[in-house]
PDB file of N, CA and C in Angstrom:
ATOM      1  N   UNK A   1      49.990 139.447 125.034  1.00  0.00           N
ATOM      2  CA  UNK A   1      50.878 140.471 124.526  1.00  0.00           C
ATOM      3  C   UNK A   1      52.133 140.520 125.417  1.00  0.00           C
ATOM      4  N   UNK A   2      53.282 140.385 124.952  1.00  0.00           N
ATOM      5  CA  UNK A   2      54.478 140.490 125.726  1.00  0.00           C
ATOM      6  C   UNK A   2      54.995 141.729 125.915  1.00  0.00           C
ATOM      7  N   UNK A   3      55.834 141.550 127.200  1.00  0.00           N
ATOM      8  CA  UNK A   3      55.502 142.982 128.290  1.00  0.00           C
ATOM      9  C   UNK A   3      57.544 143.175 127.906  1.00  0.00           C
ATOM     10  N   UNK A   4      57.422 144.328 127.415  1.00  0.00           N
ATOM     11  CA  UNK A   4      58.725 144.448 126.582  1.00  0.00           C
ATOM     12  C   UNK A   4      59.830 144.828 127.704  1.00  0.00           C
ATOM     13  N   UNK A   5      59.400 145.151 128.874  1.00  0.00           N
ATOM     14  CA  UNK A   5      59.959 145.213 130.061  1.00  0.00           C
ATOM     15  C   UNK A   5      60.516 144.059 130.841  1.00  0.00           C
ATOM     16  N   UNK A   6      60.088 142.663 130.331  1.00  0.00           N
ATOM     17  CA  UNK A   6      60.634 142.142 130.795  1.00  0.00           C
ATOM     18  C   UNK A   6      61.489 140.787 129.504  1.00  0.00           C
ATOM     19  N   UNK A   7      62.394 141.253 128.732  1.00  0.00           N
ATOM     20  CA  UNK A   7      62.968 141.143 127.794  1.00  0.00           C
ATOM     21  C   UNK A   7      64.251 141.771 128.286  1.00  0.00           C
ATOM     22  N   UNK A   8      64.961 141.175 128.494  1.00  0.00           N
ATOM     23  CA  UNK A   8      66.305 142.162 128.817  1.00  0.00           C
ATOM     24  C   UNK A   8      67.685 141.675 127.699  1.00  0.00           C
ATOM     25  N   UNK A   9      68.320 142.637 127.233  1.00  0.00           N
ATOM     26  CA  UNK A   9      69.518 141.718 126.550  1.00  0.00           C
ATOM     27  C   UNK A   9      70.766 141.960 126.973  1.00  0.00           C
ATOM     28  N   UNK A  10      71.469 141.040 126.859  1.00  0.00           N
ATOM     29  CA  UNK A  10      72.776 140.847 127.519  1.00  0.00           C
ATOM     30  C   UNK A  10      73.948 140.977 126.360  1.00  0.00           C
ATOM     31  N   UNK A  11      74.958 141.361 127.110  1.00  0.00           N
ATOM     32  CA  UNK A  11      76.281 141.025 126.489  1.00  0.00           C
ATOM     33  C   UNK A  11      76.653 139.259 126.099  1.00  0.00           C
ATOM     34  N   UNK A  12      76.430 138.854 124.891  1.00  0.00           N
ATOM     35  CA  UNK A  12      76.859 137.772 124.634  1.00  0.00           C
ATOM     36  C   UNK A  12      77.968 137.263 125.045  1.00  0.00           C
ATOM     37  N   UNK A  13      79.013 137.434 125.509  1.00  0.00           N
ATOM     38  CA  UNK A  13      80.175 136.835 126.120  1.00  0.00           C
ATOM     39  C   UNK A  13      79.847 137.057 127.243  1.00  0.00           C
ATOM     40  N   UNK A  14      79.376 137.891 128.146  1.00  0.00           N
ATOM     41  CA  UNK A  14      79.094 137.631 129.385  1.00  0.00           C
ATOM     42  C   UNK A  14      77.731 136.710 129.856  1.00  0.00           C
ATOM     43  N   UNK A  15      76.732 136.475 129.262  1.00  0.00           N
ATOM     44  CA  UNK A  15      75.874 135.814 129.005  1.00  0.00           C
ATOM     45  C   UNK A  15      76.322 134.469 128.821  1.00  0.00           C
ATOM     46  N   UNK A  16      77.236 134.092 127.944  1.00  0.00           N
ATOM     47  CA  UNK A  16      77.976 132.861 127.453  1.00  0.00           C
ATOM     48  C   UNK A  16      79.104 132.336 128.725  1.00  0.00           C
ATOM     49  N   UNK A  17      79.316 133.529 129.491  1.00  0.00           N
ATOM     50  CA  UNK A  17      80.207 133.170 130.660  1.00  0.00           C
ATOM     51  C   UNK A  17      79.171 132.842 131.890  1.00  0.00           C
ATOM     52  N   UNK A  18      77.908 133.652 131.983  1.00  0.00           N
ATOM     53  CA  UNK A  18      76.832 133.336 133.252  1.00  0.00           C
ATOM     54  C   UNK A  18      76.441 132.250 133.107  1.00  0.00           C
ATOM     55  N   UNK A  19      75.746 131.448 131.952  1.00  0.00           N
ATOM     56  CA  UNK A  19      74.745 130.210 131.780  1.00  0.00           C
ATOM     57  C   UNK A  19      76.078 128.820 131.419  1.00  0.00           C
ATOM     58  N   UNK A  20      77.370 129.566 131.107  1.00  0.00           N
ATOM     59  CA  UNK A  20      78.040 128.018 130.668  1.00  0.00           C
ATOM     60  C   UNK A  20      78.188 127.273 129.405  1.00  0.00           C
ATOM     61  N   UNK A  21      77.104 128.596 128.552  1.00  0.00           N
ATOM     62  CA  UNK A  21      77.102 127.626 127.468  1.00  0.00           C
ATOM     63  C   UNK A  21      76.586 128.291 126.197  1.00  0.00           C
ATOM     64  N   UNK A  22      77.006 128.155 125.444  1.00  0.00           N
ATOM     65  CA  UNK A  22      76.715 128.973 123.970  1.00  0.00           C
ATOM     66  C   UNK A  22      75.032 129.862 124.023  1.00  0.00           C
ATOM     67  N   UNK A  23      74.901 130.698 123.308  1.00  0.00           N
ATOM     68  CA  UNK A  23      73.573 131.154 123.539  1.00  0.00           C
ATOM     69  C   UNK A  23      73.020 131.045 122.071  1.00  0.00           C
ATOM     70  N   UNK A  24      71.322 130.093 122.634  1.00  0.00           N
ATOM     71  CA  UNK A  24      70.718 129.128 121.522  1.00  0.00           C
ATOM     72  C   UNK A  24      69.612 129.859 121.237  1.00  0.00           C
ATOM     73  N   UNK A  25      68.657 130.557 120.182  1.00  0.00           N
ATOM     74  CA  UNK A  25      67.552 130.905 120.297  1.00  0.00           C
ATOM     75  C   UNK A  25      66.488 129.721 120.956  1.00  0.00           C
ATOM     76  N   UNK A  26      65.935 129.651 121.773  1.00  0.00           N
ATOM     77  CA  UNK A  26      65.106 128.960 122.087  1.00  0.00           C
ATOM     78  C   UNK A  26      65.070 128.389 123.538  1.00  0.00           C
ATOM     79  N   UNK A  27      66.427 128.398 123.690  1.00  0.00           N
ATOM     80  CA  UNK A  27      66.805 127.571 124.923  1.00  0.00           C
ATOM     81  C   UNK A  27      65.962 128.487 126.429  1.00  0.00           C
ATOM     82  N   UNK A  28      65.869 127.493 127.424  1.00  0.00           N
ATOM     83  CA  UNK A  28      65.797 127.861 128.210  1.00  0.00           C
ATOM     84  C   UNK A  28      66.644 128.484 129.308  1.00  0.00           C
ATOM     85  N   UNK A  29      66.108 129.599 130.210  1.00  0.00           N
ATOM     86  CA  UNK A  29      67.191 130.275 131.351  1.00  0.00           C
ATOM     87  C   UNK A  29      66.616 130.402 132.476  1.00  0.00           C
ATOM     88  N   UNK A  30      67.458 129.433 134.018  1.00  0.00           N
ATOM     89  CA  UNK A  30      66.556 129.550 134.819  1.00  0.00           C
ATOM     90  C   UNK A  30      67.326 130.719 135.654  1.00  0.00           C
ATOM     91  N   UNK A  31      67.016 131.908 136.315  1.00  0.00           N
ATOM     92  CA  UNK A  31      67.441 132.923 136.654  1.00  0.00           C
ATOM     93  C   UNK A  31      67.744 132.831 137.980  1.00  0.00           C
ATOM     94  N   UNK A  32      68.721 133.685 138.571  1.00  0.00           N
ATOM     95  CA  UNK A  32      68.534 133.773 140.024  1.00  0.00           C
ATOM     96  C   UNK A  32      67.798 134.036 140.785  1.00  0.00           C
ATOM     97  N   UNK A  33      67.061 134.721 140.398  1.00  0.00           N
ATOM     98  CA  UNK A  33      65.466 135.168 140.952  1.00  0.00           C
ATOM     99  C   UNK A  33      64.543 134.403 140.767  1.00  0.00           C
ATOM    100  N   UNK A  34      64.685 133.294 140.307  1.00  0.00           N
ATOM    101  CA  UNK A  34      63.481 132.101 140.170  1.00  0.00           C
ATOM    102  C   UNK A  34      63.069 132.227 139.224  1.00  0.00           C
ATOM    103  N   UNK A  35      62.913 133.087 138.011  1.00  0.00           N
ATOM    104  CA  UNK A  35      62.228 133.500 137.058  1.00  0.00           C
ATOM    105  C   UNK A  35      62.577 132.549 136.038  1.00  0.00           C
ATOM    106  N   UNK A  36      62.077 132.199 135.195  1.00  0.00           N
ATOM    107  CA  UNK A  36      62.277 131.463 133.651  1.00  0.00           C
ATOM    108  C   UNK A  36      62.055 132.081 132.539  1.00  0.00           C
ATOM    109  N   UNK A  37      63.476 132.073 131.786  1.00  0.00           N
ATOM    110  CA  UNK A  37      63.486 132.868 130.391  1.00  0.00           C
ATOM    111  C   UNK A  37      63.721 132.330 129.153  1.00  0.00           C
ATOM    112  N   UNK A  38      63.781 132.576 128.260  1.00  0.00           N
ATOM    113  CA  UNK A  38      63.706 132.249 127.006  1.00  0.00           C
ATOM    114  C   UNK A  38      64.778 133.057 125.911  1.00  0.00           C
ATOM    115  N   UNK A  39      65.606 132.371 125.328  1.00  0.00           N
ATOM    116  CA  UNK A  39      66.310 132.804 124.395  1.00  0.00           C
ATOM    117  C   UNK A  39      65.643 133.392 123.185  1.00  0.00           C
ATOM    118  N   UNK A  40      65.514 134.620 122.992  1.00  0.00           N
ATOM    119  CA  UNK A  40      64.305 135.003 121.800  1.00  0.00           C
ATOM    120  C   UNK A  40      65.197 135.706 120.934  1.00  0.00           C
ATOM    121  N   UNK A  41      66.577 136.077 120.547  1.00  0.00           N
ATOM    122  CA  UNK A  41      67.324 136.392 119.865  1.00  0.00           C
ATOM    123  C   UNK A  41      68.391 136.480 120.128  1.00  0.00           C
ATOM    124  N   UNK A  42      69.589 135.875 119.144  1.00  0.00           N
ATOM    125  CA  UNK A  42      71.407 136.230 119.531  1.00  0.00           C
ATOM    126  C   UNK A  42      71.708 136.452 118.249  1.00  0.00           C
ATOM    127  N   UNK A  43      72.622 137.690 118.178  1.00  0.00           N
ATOM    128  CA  UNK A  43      73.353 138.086 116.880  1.00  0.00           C
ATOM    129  C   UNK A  43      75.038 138.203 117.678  1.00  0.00           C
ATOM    130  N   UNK A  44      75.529 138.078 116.698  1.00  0.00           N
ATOM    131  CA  UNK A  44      77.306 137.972 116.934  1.00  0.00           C
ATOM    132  C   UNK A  44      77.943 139.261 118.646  1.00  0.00           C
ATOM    133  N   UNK A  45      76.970 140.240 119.248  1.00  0.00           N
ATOM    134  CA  UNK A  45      77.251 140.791 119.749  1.00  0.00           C
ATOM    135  C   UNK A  45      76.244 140.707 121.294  1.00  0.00           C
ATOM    136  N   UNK A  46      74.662 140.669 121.496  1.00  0.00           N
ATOM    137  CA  UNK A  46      74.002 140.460 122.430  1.00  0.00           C
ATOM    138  C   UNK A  46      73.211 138.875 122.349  1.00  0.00           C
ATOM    139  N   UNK A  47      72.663 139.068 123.413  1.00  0.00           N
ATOM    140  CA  UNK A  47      71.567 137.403 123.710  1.00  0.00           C
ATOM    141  C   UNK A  47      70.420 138.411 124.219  1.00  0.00           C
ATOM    142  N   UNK A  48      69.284 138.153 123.792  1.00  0.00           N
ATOM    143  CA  UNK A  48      67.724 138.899 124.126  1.00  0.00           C
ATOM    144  C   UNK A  48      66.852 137.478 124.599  1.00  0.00           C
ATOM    145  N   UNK A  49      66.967 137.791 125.946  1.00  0.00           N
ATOM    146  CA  UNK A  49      65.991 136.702 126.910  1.00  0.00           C
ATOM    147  C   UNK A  49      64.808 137.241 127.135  1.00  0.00           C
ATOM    148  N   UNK A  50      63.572 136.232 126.879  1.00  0.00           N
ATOM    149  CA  UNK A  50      62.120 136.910 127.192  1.00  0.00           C
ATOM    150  C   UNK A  50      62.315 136.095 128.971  1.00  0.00           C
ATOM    151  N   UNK A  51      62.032 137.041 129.450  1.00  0.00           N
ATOM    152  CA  UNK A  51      61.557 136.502 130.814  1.00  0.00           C
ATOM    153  C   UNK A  51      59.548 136.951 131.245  1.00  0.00           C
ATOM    154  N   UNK A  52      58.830 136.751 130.032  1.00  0.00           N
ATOM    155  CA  UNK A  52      57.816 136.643 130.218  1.00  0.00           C
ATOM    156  C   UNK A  52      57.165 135.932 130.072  1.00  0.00           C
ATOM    157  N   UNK A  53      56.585 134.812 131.120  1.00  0.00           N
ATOM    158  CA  UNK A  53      55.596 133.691 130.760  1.00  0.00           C
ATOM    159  C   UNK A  53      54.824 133.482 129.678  1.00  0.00           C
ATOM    160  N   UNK A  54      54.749 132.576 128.593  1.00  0.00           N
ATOM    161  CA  UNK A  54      53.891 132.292 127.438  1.00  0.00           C
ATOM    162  C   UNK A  54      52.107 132.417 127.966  1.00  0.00           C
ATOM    163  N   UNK A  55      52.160 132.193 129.503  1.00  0.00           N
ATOM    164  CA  UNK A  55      50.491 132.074 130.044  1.00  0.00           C
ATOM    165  C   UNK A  55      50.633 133.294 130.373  1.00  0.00           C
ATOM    166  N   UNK A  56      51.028 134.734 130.550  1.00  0.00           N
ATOM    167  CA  UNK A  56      50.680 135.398 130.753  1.00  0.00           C
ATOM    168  C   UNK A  56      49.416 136.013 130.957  1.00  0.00           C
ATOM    169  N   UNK A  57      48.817 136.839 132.051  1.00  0.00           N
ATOM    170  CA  UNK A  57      47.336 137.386 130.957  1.00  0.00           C
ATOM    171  C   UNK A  57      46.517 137.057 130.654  1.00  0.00           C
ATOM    172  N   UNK A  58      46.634 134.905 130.893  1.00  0.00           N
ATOM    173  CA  UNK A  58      45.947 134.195 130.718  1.00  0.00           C
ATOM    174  C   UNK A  58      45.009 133.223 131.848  1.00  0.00           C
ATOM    175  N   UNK A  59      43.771 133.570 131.961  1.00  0.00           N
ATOM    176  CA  UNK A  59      42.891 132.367 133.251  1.00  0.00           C
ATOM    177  C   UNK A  59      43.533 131.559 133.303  1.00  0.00           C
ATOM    178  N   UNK A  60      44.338 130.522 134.158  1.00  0.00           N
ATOM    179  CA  UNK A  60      44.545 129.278 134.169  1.00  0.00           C
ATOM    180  C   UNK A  60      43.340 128.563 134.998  1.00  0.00           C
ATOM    181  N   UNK A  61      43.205 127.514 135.165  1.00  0.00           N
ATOM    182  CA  UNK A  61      42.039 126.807 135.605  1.00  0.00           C
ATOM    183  C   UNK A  61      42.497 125.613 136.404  1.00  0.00           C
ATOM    184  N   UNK A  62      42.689 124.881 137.732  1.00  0.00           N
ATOM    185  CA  UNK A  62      43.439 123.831 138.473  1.00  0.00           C
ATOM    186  C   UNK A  62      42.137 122.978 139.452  1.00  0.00           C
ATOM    187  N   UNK A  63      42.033 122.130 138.920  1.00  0.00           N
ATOM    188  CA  UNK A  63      41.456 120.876 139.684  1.00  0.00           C
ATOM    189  C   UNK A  63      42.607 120.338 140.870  1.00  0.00           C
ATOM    190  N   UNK A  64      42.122 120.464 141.847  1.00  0.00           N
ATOM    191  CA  UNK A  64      42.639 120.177 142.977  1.00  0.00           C
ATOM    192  C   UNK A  64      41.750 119.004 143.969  1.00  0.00           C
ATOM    193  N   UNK A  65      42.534 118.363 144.419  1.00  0.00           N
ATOM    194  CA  UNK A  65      42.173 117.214 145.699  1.00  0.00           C
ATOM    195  C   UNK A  65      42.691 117.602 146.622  1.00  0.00           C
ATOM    196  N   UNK A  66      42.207 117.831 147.665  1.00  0.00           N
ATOM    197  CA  UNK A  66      43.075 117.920 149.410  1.00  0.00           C
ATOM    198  C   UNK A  66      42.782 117.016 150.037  1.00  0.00           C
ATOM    199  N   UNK A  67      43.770 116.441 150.313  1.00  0.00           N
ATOM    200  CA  UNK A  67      44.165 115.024 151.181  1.00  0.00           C
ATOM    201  C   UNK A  67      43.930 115.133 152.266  1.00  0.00           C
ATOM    202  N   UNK A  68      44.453 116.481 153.336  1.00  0.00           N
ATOM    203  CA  UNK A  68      44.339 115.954 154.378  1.00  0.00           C
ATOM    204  C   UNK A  68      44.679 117.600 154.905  1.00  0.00           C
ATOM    205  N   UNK A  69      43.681 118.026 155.936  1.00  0.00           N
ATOM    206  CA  UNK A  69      43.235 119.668 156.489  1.00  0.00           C
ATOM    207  C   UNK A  69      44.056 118.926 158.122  1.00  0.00           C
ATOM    208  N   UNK A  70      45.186 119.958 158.118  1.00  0.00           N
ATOM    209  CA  UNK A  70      45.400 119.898 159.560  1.00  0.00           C
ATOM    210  C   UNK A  70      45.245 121.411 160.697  1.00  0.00           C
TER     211      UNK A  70
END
């Protein structure tokens, strides 16, 4: 379930002036804060970025090897 808090929308011309480049539904946004967002709506006036992980919420599971314990 996406956390509507972290959805923020922007001024499309200023948005279009931060990233450099037209605003695409879909595209990706890598943030100053490290975060990764998602273009999830633009109409002629804002850009609505999800900055909530698709794994959210979700177990991930990681097989790991360690090479070498110092």
């Amino acid at each position: 379930m996406p956390h509507e808090d972290l959805q923020l929308i922007y001024d499309r011309s200023e948005f279009e002036s931060m990233v450099e480049e037209s605003a695409e539904v879909g595209a990706e946004i890598h943030a100053k804060t490290g975060l990764l967002g998602e273009v999830v709506a633009v109409d002629e006036e804002s850009v609505t970025v999800d900055f909530d992980p698709e794994r959210a919420g979700q177990t991930l599971t990681f097989e790991v090897e360690v090479l070498e314990i110092e």
